[in-house]
PDB file of N, CA and C in Angstrom:
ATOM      1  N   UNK A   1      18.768   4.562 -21.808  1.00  0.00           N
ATOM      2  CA  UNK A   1      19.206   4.474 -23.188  1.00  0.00           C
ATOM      3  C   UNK A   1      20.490   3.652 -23.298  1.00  0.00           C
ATOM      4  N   UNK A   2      20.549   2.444 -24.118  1.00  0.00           N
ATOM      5  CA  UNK A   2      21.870   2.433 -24.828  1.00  0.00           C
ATOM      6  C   UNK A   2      22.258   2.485 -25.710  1.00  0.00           C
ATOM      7  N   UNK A   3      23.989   2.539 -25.931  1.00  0.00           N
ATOM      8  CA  UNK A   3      24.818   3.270 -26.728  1.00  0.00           C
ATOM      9  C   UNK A   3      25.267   2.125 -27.673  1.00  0.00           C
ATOM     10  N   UNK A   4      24.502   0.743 -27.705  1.00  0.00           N
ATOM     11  CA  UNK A   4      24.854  -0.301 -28.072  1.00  0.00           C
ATOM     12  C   UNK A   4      23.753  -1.572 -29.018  1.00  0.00           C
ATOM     13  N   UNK A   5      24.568  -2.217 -29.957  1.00  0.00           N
ATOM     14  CA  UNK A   5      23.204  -3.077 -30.428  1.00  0.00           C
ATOM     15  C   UNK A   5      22.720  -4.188 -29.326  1.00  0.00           C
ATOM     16  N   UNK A   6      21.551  -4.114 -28.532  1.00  0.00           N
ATOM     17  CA  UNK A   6      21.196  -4.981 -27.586  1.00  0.00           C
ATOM     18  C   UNK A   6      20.960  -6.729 -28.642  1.00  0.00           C
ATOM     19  N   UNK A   7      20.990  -6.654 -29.854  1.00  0.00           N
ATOM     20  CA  UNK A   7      21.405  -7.708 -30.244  1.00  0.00           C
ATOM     21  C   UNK A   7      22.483  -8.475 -30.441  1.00  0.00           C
ATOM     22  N   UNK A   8      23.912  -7.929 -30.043  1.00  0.00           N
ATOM     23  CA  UNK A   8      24.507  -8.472 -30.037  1.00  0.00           C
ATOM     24  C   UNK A   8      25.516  -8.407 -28.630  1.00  0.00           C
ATOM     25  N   UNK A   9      24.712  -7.999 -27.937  1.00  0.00           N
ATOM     26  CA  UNK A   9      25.130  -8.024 -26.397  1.00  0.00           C
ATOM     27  C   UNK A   9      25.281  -9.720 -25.945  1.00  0.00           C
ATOM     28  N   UNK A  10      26.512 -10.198 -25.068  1.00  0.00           N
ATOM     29  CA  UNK A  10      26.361 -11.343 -24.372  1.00  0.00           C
ATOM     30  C   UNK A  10      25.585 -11.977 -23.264  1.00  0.00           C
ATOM     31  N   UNK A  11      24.995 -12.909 -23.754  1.00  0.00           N
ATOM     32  CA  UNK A  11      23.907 -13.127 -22.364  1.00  0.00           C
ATOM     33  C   UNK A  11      24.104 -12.628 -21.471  1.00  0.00           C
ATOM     34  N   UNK A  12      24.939 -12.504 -20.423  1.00  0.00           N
ATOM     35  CA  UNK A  12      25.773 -11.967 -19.490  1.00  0.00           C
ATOM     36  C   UNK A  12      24.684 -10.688 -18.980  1.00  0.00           C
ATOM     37  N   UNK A  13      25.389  -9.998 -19.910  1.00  0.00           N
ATOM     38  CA  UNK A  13      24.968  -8.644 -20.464  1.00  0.00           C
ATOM     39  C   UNK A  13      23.572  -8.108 -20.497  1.00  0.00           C
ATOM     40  N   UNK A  14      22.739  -9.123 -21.226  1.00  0.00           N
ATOM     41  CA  UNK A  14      21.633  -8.904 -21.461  1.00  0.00           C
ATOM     42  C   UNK A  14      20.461  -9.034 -20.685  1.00  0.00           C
ATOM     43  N   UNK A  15      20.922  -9.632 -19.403  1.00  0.00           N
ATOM     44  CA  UNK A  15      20.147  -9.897 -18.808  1.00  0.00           C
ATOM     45  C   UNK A  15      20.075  -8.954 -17.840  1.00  0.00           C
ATOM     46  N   UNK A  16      20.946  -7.695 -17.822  1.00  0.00           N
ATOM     47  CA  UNK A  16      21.045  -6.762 -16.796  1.00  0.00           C
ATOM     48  C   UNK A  16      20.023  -5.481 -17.640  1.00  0.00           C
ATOM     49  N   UNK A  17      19.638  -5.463 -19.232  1.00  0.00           N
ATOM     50  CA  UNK A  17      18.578  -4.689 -19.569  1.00  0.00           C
ATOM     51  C   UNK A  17      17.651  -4.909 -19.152  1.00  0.00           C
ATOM     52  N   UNK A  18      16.983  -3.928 -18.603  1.00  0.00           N
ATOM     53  CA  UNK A  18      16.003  -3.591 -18.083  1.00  0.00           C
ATOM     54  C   UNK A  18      14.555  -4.303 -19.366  1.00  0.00           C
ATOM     55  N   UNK A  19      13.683  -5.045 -18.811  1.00  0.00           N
ATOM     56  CA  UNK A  19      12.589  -5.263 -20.192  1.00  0.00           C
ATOM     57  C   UNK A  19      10.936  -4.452 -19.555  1.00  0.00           C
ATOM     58  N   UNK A  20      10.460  -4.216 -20.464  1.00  0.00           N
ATOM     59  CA  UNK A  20       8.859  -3.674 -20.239  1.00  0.00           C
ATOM     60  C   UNK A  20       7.865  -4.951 -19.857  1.00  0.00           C
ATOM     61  N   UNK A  21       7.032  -4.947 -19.554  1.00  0.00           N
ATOM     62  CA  UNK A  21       5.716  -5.646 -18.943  1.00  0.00           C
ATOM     63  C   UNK A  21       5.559  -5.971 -20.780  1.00  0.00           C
ATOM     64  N   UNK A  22       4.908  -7.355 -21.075  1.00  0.00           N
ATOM     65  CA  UNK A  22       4.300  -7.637 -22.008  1.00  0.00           C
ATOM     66  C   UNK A  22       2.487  -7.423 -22.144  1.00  0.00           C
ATOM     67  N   UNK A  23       2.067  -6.984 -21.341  1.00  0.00           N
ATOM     68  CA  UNK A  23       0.690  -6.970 -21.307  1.00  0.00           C
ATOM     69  C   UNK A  23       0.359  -6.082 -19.611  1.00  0.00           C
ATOM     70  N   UNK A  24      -0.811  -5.494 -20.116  1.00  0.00           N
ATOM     71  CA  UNK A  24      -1.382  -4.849 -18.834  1.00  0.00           C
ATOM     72  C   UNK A  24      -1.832  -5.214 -17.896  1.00  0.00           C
ATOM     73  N   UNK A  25      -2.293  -6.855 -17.923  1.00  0.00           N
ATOM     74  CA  UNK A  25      -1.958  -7.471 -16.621  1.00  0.00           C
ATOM     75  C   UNK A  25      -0.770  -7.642 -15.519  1.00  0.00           C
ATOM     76  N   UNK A  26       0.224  -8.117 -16.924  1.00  0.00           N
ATOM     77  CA  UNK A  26       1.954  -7.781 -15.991  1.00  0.00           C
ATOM     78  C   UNK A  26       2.086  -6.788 -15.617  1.00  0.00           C
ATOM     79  N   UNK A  27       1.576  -5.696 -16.153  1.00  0.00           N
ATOM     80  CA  UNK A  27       2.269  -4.156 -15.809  1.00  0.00           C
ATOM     81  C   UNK A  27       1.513  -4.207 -14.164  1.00  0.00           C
ATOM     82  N   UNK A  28      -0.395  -4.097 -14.445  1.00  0.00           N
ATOM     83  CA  UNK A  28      -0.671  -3.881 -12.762  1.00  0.00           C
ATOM     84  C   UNK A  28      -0.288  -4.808 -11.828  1.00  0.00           C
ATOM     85  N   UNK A  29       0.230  -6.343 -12.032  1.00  0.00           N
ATOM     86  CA  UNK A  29       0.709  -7.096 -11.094  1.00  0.00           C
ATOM     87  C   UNK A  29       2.283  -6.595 -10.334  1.00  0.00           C
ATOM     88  N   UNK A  30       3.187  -6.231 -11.183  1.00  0.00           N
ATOM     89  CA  UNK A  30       4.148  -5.610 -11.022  1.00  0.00           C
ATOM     90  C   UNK A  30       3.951  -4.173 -10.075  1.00  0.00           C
ATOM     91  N   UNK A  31       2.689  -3.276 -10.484  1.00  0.00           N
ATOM     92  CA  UNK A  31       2.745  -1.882 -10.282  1.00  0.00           C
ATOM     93  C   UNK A  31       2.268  -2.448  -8.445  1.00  0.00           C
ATOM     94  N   UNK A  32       1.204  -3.438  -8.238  1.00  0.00           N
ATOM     95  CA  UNK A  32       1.016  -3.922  -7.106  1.00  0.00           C
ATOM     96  C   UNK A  32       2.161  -4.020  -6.201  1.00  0.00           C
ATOM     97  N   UNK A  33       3.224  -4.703  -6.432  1.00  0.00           N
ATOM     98  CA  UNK A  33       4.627  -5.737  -5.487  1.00  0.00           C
ATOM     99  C   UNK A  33       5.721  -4.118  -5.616  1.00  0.00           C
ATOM    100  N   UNK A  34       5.472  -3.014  -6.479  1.00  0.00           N
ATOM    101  CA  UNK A  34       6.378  -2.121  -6.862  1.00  0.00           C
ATOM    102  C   UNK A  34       5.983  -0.505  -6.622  1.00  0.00           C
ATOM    103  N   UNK A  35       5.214  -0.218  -5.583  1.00  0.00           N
ATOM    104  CA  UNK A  35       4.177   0.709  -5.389  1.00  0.00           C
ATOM    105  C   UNK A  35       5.136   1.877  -4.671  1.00  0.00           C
ATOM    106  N   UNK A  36       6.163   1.684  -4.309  1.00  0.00           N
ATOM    107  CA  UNK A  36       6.717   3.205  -3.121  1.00  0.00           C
ATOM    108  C   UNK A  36       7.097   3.510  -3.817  1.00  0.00           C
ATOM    109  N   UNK A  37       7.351   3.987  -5.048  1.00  0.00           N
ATOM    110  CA  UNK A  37       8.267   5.305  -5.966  1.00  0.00           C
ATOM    111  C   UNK A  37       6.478   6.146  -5.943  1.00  0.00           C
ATOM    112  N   UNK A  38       5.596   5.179  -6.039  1.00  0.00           N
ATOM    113  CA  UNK A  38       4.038   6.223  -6.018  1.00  0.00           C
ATOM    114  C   UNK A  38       3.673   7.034  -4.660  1.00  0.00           C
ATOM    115  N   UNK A  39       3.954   6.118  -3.498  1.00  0.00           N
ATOM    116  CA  UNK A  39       3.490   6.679  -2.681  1.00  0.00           C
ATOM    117  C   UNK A  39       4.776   7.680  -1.742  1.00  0.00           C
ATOM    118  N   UNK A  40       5.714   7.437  -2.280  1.00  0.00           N
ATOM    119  CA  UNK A  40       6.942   8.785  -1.900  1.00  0.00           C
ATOM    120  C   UNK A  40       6.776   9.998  -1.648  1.00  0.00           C
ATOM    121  N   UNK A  41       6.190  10.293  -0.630  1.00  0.00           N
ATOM    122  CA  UNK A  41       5.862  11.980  -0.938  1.00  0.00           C
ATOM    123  C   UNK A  41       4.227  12.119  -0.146  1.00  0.00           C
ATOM    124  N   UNK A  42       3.862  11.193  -0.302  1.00  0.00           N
ATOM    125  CA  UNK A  42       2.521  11.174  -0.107  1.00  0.00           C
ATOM    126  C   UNK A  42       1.639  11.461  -1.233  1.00  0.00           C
ATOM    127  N   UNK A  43       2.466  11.562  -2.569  1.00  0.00           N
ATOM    128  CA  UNK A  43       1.539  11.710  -4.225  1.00  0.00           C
ATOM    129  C   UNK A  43       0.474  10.731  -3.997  1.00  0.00           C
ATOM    130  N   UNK A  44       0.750   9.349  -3.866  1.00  0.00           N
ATOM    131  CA  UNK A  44      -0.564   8.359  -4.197  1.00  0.00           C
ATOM    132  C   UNK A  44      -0.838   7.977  -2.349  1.00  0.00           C
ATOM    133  N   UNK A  45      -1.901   7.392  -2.647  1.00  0.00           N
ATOM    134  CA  UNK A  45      -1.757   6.478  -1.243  1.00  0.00           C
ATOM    135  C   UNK A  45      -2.731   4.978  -1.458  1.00  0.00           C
ATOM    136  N   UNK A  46      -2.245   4.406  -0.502  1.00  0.00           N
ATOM    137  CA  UNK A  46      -2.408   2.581  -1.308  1.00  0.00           C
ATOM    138  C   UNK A  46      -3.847   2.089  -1.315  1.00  0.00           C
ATOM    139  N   UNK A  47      -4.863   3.045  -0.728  1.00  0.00           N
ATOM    140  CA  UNK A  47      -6.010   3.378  -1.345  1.00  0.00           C
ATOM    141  C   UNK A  47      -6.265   3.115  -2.639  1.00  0.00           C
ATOM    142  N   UNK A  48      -6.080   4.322  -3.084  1.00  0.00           N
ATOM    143  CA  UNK A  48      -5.497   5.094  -4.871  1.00  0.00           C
ATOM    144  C   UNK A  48      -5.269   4.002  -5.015  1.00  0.00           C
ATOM    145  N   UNK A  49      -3.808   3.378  -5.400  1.00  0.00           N
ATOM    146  CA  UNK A  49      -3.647   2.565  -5.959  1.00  0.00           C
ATOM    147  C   UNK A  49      -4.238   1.090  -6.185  1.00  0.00           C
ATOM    148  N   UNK A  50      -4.418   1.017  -5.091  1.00  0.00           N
ATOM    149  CA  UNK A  50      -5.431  -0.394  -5.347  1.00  0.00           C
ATOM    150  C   UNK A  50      -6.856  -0.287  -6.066  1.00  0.00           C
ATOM    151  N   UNK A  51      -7.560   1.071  -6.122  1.00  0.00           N
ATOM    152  CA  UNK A  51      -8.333   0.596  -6.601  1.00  0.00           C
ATOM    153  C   UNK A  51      -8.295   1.592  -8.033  1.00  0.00           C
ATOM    154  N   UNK A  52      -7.137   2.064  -8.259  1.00  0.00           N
ATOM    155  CA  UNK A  52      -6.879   1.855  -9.856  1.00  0.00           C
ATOM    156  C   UNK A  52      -6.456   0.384 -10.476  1.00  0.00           C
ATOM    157  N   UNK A  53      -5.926  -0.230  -9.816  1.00  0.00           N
ATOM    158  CA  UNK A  53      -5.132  -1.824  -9.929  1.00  0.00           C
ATOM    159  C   UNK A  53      -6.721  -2.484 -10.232  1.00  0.00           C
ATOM    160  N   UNK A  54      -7.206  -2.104  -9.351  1.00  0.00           N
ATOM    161  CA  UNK A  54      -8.670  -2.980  -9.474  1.00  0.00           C
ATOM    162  C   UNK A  54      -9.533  -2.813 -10.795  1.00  0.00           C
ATOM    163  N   UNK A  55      -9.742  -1.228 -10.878  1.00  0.00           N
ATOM    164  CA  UNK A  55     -10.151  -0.535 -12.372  1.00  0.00           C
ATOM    165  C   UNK A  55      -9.738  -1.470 -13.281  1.00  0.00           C
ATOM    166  N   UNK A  56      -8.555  -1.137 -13.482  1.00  0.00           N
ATOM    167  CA  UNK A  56      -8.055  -1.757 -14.945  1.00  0.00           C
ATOM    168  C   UNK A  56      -7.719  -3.149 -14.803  1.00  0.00           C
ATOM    169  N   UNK A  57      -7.883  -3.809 -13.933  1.00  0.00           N
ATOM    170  CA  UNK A  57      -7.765  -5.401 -13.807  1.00  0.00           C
ATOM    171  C   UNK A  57      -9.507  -5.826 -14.361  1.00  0.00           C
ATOM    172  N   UNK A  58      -9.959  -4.933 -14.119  1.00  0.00           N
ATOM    173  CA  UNK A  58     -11.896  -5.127 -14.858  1.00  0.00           C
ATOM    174  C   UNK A  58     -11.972  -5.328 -16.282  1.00  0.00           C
ATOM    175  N   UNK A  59     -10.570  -4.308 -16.877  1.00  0.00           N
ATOM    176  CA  UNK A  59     -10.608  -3.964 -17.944  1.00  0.00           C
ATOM    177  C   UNK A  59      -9.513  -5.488 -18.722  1.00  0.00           C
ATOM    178  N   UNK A  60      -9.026  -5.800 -17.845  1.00  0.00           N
ATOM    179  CA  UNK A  60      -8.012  -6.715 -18.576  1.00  0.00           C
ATOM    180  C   UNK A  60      -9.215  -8.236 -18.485  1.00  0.00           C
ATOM    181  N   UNK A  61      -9.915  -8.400 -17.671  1.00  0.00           N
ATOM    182  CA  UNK A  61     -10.911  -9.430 -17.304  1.00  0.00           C
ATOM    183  C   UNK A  61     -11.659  -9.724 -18.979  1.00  0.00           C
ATOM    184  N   UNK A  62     -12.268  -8.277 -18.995  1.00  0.00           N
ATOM    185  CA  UNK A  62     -13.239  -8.304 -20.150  1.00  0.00           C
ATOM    186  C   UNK A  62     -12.305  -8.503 -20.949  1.00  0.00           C
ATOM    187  N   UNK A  63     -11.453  -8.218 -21.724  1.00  0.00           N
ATOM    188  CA  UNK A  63     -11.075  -8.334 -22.660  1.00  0.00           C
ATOM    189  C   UNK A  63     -10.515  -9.956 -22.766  1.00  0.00           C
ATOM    190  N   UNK A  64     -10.373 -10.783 -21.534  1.00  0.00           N
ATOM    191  CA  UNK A  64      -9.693 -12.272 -21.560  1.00  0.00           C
ATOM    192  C   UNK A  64     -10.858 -12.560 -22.203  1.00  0.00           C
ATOM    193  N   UNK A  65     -12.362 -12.359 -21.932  1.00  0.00           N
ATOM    194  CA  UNK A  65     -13.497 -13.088 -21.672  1.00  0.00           C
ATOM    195  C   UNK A  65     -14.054 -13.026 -23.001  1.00  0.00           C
ATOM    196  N   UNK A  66     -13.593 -12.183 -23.927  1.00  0.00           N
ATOM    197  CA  UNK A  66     -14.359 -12.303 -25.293  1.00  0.00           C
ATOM    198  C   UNK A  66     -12.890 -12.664 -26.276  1.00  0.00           C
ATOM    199  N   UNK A  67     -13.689 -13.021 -27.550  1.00  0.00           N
ATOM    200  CA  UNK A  67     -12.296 -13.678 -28.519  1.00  0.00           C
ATOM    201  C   UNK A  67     -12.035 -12.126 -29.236  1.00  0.00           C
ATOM    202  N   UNK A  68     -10.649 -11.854 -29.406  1.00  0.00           N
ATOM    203  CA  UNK A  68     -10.468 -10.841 -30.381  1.00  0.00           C
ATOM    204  C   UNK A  68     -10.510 -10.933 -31.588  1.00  0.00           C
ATOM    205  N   UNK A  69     -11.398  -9.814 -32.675  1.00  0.00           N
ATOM    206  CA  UNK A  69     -11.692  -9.945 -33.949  1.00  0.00           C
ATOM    207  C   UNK A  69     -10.949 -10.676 -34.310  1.00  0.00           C
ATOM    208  N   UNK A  70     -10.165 -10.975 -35.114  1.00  0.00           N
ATOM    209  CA  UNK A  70      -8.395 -12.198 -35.896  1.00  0.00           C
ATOM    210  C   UNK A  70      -9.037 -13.048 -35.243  1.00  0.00           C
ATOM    211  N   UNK A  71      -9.089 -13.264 -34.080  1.00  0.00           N
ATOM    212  CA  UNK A  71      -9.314 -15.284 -33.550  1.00  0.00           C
ATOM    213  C   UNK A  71     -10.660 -15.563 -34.020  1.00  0.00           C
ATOM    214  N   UNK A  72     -11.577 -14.350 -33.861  1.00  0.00           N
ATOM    215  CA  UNK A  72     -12.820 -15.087 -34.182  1.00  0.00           C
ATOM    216  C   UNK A  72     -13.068 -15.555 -35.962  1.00  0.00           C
ATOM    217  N   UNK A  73     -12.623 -14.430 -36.597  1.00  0.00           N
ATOM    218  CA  UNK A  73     -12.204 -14.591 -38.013  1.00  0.00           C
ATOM    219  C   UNK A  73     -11.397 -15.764 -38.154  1.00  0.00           C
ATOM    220  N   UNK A  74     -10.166 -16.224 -37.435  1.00  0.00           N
ATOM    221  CA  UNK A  74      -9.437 -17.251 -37.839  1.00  0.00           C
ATOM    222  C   UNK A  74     -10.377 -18.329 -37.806  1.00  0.00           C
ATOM    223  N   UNK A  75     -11.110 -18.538 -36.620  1.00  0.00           N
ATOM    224  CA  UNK A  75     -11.752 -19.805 -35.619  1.00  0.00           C
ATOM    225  C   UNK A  75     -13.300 -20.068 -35.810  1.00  0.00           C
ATOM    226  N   UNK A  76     -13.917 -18.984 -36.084  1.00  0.00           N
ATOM    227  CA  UNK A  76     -15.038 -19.288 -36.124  1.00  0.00           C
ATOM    228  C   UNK A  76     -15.579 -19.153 -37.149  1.00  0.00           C
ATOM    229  N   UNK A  77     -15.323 -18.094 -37.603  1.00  0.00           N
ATOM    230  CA  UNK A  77     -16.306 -17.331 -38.961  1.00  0.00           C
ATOM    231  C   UNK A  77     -16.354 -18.810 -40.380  1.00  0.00           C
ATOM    232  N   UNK A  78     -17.442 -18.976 -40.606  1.00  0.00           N
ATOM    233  CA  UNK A  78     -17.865 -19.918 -41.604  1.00  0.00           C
ATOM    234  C   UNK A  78     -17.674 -19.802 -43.084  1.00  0.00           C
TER     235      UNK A  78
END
């Protein structure tokens, strides 16, 4: 949390906030290169994780592969 407007923070500054993944591809590419806070303990193991990474990388595939309603409405619809 901060105690501050991150808009008017100095570059400096701003670049030490922490930012979120823009899409669920970034998130599992990241969760890939960023995996030992999971497997700490022996909770996950890199099994598990890879082939949840894999799961939802199926899921991010399909969704590249078709146009979303708005584009097709913008682009196609007659």
């Amino acid at each position: 949390p901060q105690d501050k407007n991150l808009y008017d923070l100095p570059p400096r500054e701003q670049k030490k906030v922490p930012e979120v993944c823009g899409s669920l591809k970034e998130a599992l590419e990241n969760l890939d290169k960023d995996r030992g806070f999971l497997k700490a303990g022996g909770v996950m193991t890199d099994e598990f994780i890879d082939a949840y990474i894999e799961l939802k990388m199926e899921e991010v595939m399909r969704l590249a592969l078709h146009p979303h309603p708005v584009e097709f409405e913008m682009y196609y619809k007659c």
